[in-house]
C-alpha atoms as a PDB file:
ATOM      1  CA  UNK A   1       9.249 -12.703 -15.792  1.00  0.00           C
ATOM      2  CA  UNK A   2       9.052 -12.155 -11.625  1.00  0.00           C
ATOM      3  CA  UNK A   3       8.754  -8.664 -10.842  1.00  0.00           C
ATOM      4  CA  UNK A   4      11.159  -7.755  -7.678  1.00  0.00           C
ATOM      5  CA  UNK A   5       8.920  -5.548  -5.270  1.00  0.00           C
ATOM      6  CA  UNK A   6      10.347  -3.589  -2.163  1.00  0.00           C
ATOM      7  CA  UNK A   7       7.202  -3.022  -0.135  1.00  0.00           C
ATOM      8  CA  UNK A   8       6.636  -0.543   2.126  1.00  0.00           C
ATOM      9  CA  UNK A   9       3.343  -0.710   4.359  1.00  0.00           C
ATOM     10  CA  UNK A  10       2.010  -0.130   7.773  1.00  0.00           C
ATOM     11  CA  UNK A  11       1.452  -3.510   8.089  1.00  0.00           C
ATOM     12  CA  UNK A  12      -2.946  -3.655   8.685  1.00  0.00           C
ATOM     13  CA  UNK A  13      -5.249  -6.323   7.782  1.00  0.00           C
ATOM     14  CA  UNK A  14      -5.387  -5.244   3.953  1.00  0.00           C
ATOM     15  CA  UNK A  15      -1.511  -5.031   4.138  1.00  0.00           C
ATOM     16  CA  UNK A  16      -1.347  -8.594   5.532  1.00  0.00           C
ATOM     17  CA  UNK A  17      -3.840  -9.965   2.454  1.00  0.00           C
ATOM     18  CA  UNK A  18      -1.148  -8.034   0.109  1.00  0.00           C
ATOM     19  CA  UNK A  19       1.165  -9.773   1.304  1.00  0.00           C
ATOM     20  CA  UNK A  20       0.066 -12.910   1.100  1.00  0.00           C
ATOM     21  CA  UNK A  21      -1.063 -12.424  -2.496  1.00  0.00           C
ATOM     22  CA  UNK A  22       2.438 -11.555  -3.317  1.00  0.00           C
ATOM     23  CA  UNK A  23       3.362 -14.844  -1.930  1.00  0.00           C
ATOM     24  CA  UNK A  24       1.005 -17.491  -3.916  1.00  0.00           C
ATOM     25  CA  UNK A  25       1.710 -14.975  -7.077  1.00  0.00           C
ATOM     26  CA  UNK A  26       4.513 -16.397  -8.645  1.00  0.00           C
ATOM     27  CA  UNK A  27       4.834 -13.308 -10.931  1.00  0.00           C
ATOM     28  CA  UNK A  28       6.023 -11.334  -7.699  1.00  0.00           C
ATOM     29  CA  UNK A  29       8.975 -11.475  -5.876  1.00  0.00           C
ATOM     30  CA  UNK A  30       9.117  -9.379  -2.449  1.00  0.00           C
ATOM     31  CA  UNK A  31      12.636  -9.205  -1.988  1.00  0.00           C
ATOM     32  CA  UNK A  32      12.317  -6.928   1.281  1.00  0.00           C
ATOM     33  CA  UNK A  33       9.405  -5.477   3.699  1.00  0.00           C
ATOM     34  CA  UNK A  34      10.070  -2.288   5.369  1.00  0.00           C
ATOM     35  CA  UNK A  35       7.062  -1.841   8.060  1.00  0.00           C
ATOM     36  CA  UNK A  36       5.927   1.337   8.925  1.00  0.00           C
ATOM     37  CA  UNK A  37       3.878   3.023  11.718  1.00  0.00           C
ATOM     38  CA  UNK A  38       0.241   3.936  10.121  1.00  0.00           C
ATOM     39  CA  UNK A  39      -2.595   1.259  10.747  1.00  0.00           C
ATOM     40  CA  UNK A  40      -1.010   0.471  13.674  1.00  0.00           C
ATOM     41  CA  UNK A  41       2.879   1.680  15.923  1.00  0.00           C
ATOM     42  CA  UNK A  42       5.575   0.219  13.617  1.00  0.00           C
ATOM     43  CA  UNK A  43       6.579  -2.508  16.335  1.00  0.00           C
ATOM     44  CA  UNK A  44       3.357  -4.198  15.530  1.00  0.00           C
ATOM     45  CA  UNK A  45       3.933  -4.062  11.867  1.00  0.00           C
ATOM     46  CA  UNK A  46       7.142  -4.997  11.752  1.00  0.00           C
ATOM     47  CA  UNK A  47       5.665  -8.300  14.222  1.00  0.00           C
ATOM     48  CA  UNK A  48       2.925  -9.157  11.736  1.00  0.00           C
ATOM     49  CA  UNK A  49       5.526  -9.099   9.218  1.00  0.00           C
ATOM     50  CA  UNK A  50       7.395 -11.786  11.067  1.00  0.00           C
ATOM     51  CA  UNK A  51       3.913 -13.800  12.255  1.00  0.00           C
ATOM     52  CA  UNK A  52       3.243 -13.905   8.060  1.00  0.00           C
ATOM     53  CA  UNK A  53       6.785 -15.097   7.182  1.00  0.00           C
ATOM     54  CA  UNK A  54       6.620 -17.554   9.911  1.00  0.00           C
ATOM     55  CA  UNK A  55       3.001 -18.801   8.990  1.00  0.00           C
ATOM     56  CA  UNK A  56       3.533 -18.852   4.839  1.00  0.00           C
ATOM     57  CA  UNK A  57       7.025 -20.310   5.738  1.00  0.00           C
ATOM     58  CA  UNK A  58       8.548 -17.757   3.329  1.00  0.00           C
ATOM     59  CA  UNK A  59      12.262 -17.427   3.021  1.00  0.00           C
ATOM     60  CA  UNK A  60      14.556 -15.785   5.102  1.00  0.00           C
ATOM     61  CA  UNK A  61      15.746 -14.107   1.894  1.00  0.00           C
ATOM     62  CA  UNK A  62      13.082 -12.068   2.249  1.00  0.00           C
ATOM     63  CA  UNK A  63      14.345  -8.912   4.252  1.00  0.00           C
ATOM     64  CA  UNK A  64      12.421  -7.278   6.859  1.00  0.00           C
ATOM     65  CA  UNK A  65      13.424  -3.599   7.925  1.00  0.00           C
ATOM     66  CA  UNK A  66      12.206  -1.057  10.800  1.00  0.00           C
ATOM     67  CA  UNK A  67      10.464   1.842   8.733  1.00  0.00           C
ATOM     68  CA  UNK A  68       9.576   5.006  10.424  1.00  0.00           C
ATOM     69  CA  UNK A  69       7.670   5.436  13.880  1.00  0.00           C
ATOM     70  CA  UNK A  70       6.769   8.936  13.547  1.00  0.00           C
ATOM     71  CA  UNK A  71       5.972  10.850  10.392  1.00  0.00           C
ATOM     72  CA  UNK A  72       7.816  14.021   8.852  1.00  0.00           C
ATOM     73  CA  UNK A  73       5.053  16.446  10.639  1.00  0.00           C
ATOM     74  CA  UNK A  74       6.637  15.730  14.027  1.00  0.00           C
ATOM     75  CA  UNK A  75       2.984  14.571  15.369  1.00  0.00           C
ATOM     76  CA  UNK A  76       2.292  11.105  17.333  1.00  0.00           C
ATOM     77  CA  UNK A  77       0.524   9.140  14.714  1.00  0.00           C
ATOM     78  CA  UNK A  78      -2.935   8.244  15.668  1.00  0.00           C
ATOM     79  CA  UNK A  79      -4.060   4.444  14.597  1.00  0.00           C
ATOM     80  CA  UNK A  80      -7.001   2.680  14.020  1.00  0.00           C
ATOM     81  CA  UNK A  81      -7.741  -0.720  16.429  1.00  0.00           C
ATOM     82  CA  UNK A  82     -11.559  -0.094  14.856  1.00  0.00           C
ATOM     83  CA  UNK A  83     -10.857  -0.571  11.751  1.00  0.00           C
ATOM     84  CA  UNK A  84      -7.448  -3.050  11.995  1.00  0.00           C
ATOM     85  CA  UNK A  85      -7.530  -4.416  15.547  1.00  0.00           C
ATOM     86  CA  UNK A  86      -5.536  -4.079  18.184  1.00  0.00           C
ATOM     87  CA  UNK A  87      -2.494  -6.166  16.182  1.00  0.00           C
ATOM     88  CA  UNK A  88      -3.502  -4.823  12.935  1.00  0.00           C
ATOM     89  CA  UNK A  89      -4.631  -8.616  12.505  1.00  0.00           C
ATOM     90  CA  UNK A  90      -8.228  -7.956  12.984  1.00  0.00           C
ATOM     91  CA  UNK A  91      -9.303 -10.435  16.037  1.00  0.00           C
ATOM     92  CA  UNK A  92      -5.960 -12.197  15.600  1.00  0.00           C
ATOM     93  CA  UNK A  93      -2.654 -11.920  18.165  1.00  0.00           C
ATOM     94  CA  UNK A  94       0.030 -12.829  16.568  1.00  0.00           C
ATOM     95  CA  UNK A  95       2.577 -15.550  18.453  1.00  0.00           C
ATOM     96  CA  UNK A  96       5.226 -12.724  17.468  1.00  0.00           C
ATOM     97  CA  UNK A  97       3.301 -10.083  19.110  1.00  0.00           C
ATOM     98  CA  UNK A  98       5.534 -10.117  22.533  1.00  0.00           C
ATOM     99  CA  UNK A  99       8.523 -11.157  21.630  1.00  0.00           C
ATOM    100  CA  UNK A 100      11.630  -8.664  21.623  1.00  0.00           C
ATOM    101  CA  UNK A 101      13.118  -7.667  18.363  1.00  0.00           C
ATOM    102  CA  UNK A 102      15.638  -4.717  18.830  1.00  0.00           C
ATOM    103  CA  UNK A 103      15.992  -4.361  14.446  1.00  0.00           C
ATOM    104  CA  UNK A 104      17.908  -1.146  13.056  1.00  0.00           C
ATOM    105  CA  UNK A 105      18.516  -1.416   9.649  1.00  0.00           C
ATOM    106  CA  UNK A 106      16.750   0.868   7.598  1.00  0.00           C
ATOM    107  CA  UNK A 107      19.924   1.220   5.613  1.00  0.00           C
ATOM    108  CA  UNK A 108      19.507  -2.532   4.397  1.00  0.00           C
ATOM    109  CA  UNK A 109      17.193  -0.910   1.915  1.00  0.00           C
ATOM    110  CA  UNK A 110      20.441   0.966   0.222  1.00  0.00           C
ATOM    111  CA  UNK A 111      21.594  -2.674  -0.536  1.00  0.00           C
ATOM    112  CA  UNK A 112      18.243  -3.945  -1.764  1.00  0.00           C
ATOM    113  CA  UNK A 113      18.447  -1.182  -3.948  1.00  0.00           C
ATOM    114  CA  UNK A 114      21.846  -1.169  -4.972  1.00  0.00           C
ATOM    115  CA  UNK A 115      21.873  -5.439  -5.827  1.00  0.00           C
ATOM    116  CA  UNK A 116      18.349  -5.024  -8.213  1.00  0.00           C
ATOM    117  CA  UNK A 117      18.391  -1.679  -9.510  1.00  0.00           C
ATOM    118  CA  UNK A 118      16.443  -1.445 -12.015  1.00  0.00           C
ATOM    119  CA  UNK A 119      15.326  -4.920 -11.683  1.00  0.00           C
ATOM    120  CA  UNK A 120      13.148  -3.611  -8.540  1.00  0.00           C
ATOM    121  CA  UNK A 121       9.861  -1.874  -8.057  1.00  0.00           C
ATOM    122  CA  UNK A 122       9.195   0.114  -5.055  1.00  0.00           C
ATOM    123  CA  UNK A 123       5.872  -0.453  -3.823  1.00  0.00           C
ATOM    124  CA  UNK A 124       4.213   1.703  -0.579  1.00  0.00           C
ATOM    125  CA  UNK A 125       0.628   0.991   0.721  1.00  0.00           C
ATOM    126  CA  UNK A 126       1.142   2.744   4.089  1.00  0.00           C
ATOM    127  CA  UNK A 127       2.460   6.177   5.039  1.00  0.00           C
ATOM    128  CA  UNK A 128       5.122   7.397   3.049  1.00  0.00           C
ATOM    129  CA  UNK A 129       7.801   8.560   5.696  1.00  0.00           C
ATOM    130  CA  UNK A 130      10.362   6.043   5.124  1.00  0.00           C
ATOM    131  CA  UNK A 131      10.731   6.805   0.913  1.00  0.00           C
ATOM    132  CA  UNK A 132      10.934  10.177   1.459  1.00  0.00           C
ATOM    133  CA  UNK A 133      13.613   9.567   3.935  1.00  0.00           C
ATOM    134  CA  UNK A 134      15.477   8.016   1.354  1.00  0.00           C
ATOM    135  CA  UNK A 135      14.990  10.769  -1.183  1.00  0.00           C
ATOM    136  CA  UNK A 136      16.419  12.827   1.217  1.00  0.00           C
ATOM    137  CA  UNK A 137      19.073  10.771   2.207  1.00  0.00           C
ATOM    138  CA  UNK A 138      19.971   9.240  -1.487  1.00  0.00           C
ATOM    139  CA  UNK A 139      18.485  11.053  -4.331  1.00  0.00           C
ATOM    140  CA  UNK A 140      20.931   9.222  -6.807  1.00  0.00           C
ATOM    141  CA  UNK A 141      20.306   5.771  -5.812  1.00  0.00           C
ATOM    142  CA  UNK A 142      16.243   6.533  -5.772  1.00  0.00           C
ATOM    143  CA  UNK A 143      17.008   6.926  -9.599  1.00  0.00           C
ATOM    144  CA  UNK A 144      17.892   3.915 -10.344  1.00  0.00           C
ATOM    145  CA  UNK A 145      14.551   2.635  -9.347  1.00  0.00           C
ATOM    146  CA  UNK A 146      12.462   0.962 -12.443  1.00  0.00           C
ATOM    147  CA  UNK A 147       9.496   2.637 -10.546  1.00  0.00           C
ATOM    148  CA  UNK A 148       7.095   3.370  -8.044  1.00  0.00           C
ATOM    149  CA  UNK A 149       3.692   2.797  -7.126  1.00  0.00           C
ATOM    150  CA  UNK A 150       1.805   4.266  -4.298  1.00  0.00           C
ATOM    151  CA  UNK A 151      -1.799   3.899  -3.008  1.00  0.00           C
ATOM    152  CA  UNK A 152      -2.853   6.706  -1.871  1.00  0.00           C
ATOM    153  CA  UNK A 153      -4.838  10.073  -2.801  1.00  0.00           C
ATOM    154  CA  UNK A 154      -8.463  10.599  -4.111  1.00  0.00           C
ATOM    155  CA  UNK A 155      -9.120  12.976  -6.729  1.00  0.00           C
ATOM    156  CA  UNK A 156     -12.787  14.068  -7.323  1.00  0.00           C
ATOM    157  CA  UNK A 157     -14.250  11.529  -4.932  1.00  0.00           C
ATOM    158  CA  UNK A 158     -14.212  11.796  -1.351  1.00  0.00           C
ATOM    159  CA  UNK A 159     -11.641  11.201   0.902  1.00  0.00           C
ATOM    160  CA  UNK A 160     -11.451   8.365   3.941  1.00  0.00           C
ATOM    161  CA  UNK A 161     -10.188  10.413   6.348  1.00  0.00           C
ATOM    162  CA  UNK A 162     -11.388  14.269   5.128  1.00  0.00           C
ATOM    163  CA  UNK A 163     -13.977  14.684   2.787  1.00  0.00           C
ATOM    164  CA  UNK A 164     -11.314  15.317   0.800  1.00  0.00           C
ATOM    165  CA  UNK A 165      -8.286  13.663   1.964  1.00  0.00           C
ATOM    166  CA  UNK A 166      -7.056  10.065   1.666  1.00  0.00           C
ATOM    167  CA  UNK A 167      -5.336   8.312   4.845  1.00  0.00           C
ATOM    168  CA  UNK A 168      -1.960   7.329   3.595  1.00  0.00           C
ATOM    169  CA  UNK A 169      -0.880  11.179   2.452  1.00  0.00           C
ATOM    170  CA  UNK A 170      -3.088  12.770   5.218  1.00  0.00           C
ATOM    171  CA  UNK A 171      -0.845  11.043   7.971  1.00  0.00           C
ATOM    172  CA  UNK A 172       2.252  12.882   6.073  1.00  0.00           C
ATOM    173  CA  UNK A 173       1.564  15.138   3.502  1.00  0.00           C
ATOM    174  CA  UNK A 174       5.656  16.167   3.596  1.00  0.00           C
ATOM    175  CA  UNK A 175       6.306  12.997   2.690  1.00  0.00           C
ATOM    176  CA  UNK A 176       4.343  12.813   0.146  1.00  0.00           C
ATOM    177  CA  UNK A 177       5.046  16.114  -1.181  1.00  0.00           C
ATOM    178  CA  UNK A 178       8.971  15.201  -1.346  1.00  0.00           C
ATOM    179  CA  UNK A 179       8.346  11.761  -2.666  1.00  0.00           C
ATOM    180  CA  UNK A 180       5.997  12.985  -5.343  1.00  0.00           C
ATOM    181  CA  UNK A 181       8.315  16.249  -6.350  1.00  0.00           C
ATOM    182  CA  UNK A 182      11.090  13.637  -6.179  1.00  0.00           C
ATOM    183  CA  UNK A 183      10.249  10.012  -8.104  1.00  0.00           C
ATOM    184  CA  UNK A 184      10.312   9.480 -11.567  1.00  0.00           C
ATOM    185  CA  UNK A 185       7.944   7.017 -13.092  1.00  0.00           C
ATOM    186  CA  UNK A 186       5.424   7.225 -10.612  1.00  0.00           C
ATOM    187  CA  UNK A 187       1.855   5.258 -10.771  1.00  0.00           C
ATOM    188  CA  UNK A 188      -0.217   6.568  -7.740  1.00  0.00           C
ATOM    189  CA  UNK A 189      -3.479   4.101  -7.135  1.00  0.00           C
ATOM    190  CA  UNK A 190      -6.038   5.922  -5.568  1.00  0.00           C
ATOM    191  CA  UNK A 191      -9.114   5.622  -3.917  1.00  0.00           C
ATOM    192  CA  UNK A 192     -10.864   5.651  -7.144  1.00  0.00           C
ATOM    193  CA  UNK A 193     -10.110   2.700  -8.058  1.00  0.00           C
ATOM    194  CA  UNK A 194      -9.615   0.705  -4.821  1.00  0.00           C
ATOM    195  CA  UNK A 195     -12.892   1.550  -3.525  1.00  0.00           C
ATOM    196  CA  UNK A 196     -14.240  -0.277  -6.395  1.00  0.00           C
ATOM    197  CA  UNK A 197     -11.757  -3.582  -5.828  1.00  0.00           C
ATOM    198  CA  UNK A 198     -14.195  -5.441  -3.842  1.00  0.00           C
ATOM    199  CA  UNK A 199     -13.716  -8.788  -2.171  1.00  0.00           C
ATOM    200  CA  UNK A 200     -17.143 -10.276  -1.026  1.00  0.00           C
ATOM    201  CA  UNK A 201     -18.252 -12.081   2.082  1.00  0.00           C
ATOM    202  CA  UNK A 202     -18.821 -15.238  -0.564  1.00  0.00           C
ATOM    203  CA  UNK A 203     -15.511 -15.017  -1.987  1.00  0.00           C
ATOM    204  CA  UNK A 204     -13.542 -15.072   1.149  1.00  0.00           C
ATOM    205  CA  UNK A 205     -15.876 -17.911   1.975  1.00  0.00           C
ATOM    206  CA  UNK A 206     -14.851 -19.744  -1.089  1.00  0.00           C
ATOM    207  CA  UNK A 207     -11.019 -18.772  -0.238  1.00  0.00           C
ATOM    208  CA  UNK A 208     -11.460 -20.031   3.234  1.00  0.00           C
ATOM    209  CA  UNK A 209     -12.605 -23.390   1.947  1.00  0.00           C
ATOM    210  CA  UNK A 210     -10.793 -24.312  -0.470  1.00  0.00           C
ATOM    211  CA  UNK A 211      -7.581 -21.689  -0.819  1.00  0.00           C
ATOM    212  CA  UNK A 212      -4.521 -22.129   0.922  1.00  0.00           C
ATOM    213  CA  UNK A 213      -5.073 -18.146   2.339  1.00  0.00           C
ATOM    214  CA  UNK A 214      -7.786 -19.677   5.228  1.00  0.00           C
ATOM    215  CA  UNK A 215      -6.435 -16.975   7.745  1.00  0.00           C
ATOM    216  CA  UNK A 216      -7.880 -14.161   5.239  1.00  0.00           C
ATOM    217  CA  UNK A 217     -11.387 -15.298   6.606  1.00  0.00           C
ATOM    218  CA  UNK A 218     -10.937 -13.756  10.267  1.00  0.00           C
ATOM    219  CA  UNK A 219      -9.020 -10.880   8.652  1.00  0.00           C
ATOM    220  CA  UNK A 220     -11.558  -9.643   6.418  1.00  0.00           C
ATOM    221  CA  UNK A 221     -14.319 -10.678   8.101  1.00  0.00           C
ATOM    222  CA  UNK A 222     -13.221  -8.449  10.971  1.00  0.00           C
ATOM    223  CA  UNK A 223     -12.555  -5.539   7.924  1.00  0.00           C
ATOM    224  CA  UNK A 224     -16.235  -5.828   6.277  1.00  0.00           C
ATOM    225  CA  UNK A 225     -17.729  -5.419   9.441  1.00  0.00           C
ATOM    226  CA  UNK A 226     -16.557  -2.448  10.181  1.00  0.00           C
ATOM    227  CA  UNK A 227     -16.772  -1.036   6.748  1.00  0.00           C
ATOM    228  CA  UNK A 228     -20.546  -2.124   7.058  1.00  0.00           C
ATOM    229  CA  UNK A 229     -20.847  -0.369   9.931  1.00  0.00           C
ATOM    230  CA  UNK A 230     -19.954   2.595   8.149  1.00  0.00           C
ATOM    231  CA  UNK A 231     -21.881   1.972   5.189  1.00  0.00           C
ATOM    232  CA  UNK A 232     -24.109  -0.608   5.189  1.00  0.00           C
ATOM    233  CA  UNK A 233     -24.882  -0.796   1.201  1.00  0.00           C
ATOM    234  CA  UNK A 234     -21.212  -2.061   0.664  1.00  0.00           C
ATOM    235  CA  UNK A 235     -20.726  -5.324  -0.492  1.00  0.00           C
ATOM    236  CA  UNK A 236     -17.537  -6.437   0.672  1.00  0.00           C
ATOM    237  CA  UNK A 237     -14.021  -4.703   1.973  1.00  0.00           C
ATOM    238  CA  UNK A 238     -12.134  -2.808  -0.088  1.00  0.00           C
ATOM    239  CA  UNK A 239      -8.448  -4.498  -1.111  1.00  0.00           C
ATOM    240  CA  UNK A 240      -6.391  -0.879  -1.289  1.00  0.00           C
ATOM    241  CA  UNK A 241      -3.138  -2.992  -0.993  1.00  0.00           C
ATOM    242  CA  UNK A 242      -3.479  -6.121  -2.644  1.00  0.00           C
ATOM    243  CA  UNK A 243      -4.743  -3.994  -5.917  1.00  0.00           C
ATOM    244  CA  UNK A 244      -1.525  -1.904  -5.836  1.00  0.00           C
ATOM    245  CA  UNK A 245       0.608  -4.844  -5.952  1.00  0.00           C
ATOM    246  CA  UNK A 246      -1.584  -5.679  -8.571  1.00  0.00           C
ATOM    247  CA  UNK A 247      -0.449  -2.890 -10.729  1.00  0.00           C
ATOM    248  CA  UNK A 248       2.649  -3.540 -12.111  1.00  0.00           C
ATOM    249  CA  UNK A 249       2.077  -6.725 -13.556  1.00  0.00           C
ATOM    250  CA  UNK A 250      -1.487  -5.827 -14.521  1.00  0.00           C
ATOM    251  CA  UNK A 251      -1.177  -2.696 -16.148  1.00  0.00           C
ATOM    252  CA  UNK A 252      -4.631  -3.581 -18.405  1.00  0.00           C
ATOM    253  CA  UNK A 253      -6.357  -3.969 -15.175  1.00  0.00           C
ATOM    254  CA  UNK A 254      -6.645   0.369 -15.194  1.00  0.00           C
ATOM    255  CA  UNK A 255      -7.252   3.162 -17.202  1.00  0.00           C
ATOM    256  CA  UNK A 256      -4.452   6.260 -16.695  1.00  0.00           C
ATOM    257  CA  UNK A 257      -4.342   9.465 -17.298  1.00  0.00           C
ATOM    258  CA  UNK A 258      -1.191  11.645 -16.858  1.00  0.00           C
ATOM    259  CA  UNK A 259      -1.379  14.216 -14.687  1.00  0.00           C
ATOM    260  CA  UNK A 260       0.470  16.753 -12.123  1.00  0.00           C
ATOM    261  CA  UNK A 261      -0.250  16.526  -8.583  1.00  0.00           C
ATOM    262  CA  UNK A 262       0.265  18.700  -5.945  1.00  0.00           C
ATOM    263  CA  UNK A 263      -0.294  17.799  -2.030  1.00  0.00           C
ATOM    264  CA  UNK A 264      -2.159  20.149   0.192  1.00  0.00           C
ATOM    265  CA  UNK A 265       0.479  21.104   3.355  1.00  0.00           C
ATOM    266  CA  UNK A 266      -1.481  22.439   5.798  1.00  0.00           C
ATOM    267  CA  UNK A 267      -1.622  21.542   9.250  1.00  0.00           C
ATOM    268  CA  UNK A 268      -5.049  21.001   9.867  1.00  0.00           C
ATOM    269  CA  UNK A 269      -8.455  21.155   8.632  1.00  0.00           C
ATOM    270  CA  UNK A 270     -10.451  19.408   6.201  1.00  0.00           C
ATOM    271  CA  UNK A 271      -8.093  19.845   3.389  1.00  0.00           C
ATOM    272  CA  UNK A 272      -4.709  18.493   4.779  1.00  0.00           C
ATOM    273  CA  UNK A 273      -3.560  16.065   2.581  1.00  0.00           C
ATOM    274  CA  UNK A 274      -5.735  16.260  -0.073  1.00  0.00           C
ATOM    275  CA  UNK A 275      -4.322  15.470  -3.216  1.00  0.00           C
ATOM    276  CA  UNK A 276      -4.924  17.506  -6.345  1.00  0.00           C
ATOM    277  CA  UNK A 277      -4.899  16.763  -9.935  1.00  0.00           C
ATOM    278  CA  UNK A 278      -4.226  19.926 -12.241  1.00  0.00           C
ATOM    279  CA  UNK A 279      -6.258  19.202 -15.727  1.00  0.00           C
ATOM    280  CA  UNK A 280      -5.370  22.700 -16.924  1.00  0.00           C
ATOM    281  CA  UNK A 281      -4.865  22.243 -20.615  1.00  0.00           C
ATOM    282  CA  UNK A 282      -1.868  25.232 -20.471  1.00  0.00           C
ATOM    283  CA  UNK A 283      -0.471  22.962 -17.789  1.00  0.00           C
ATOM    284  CA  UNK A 284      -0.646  19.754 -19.593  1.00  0.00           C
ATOM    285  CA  UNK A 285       0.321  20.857 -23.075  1.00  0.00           C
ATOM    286  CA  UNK A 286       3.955  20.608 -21.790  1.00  0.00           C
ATOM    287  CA  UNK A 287       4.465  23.859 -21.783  1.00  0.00           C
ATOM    288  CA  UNK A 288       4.436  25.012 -18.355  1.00  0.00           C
ATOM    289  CA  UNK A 289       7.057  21.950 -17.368  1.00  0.00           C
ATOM    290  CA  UNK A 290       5.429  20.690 -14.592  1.00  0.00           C
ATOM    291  CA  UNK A 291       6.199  16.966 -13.555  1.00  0.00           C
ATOM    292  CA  UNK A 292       3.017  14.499 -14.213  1.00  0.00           C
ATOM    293  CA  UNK A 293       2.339  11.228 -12.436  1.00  0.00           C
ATOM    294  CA  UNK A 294       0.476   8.643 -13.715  1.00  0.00           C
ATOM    295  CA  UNK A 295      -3.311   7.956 -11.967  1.00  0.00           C
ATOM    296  CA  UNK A 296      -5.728   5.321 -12.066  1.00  0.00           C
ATOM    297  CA  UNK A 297      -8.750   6.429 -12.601  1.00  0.00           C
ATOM    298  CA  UNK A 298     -11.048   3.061 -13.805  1.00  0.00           C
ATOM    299  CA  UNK A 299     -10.763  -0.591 -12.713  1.00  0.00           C
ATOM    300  CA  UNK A 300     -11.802  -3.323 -14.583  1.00  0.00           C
ATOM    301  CA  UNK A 301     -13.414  -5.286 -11.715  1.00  0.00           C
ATOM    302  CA  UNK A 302     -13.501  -8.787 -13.564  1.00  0.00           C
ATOM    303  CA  UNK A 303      -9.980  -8.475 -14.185  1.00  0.00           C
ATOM    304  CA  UNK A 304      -9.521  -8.025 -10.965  1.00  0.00           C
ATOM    305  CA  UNK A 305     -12.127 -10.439  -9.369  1.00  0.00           C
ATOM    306  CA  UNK A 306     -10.288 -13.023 -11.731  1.00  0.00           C
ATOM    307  CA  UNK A 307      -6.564 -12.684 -10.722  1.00  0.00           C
ATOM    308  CA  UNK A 308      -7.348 -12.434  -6.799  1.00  0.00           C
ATOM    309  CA  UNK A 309      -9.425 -16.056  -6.840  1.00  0.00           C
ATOM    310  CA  UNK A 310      -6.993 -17.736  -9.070  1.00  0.00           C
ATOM    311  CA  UNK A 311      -4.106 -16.620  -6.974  1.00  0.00           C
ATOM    312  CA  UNK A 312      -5.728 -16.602  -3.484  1.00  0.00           C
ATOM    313  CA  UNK A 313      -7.207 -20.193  -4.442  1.00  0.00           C
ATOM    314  CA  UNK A 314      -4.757 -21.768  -6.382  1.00  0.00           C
ATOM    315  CA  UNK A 315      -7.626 -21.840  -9.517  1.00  0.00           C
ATOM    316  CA  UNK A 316      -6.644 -20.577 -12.940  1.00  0.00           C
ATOM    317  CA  UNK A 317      -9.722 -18.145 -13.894  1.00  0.00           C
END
């Protein structure tokens, strides 16, 4: 059975190879994208969003809505050209970069919602400004949501921002302190695990030859080199997004545990954002009533090494 996906992501280089695994995956079904600032401003998003669509030829079923521009902190996000390129493409301009959308419809997601129900997953890889926005906005509808999963947060490993901190709730941590006090069914998809999802020089090679995903070559070739830079023992760039969309139809890709989690708030520092798993056995008895979230903690990295080729190349592993 397709699983329908509402994604929400600041639409980056790891993003755009999410995306395009949802499209040659014909287990998913992205029936909207709503493109957020984060990786880079939300008008470039929301144009790689477009530049994919047009490229893939997918559907104009598939909905594309203006997410947030600022987060819930009131600060002017900072982005990351370095790490994304200027487009968020890596060395890539998009032929949609220039042209002039004026797009307002954030409220499309209320019908999105409203025609699957609980039919849909919601799924964010970016900042999570625009779902808390709509668990401020409509609590009731966010319920009928089959469920959510969110990459973001590293517990007892370090951060990619702060030692401590991961990027996607450091940008916001209101948001994700309202969307994680608010959401049932939660599966949060942390670094933890997508550190260890690892796509290889050799694999994107072997993509690039013989896939029909050729642009993920200049994409991730732009992404390993700077992750090299950074650390030059790593083997490959890290797929964050592509394994979170992974989730829900993979489930025995992971190992869970369930957990409460509380964001850190404050407004600076090396803790901001950092998110925090309470294994207190008095708090996870049940007693204590504290909402619990479900984290990955493990990957199975064949698993995972098999269902990106065959998908990304068209091979059955």
């Amino acid at each position: 059975m397709t699983q329908k996906v509402l994604l929400f992501g600041d639409i980056g280089i790891d993003d755009t190879v999410a995306l395009i695994y949802a499209h040659l995956n014909e287990q998913i079904e992205v029936v909207g994208v709503v493109a957020d600032y984060g990786n880079v401003p939300q008008d470039k998003a929301l144009a790689n969003v477009r530049y994919i669509k047009e490229l893939f030829n997918i559907p104009d079923e598939l909905a594309i809505i203006s997410g947030a521009e600022l987060p819930m902190t009131g600060e002017k996000p900072k982005f990351f050209p370095e790490i994304h390129g200027e487009y968020g493409l890596g060395p890539i301009i998009p032929s949609t970069a220039n042209q002039d959308y004026e797009i307002e419809n954030f409220f499309q997601i209320v019908d999105i919602i409203k025609k699957y129900q609980e039919e849909l997953i919601i799924v964010n890889i970016g900042r999570l400004t625009s779902l808390a926005t709509m668990f401020i906005l409509y609590q009731t509808l966010m319920s009928k949501v089959k469920g959510f999963y969110i990459m973001g947060g590293a517990f007892w490993v370090p951060g990619n921002v702060t030692a401590v901190s991961e990027a996607n709730l450091y940008a916001d941590p209101i948001a994700a302190k309202i969307v994680l006090e608010q959401a049932h069914n939660v599966t949060i998809i942390p670094l933890n695990v997508t550190l260890q999802a690892i796509v290889t020089p050799q694999m994107v090679d072997y993509i690039a030859n013989i896939g029909k995903a050729k642009i993920i070559k200049p994409l991730l070739d732009y992404y390993y080199d700077f992750y090299k830079s950074r650390n030059p023992t790593i083997q490959g760039s890290p797929m964050h997004d592509v394994l979170t969309l992974m989730a829900p139809i993979h489930e025995d890709m992971f190992t869970y545990d369930m957990l409460p989690v509380h964001i850190v708030q404050a407004r600076g520092g090396e803790e901001r954002g950092q998110s925090i798993a309470d294994i207190r056995p008095y708090i996870n008895n049940g007693n204590a009533g504290e909402k619990k979230h479900r984290i990955a903690f493990s990957l199975d990295y064949r698993k995972f090494y098999t269902e990106f080729m065959s998908v990304m190349t068209g091979e059955q592993g």
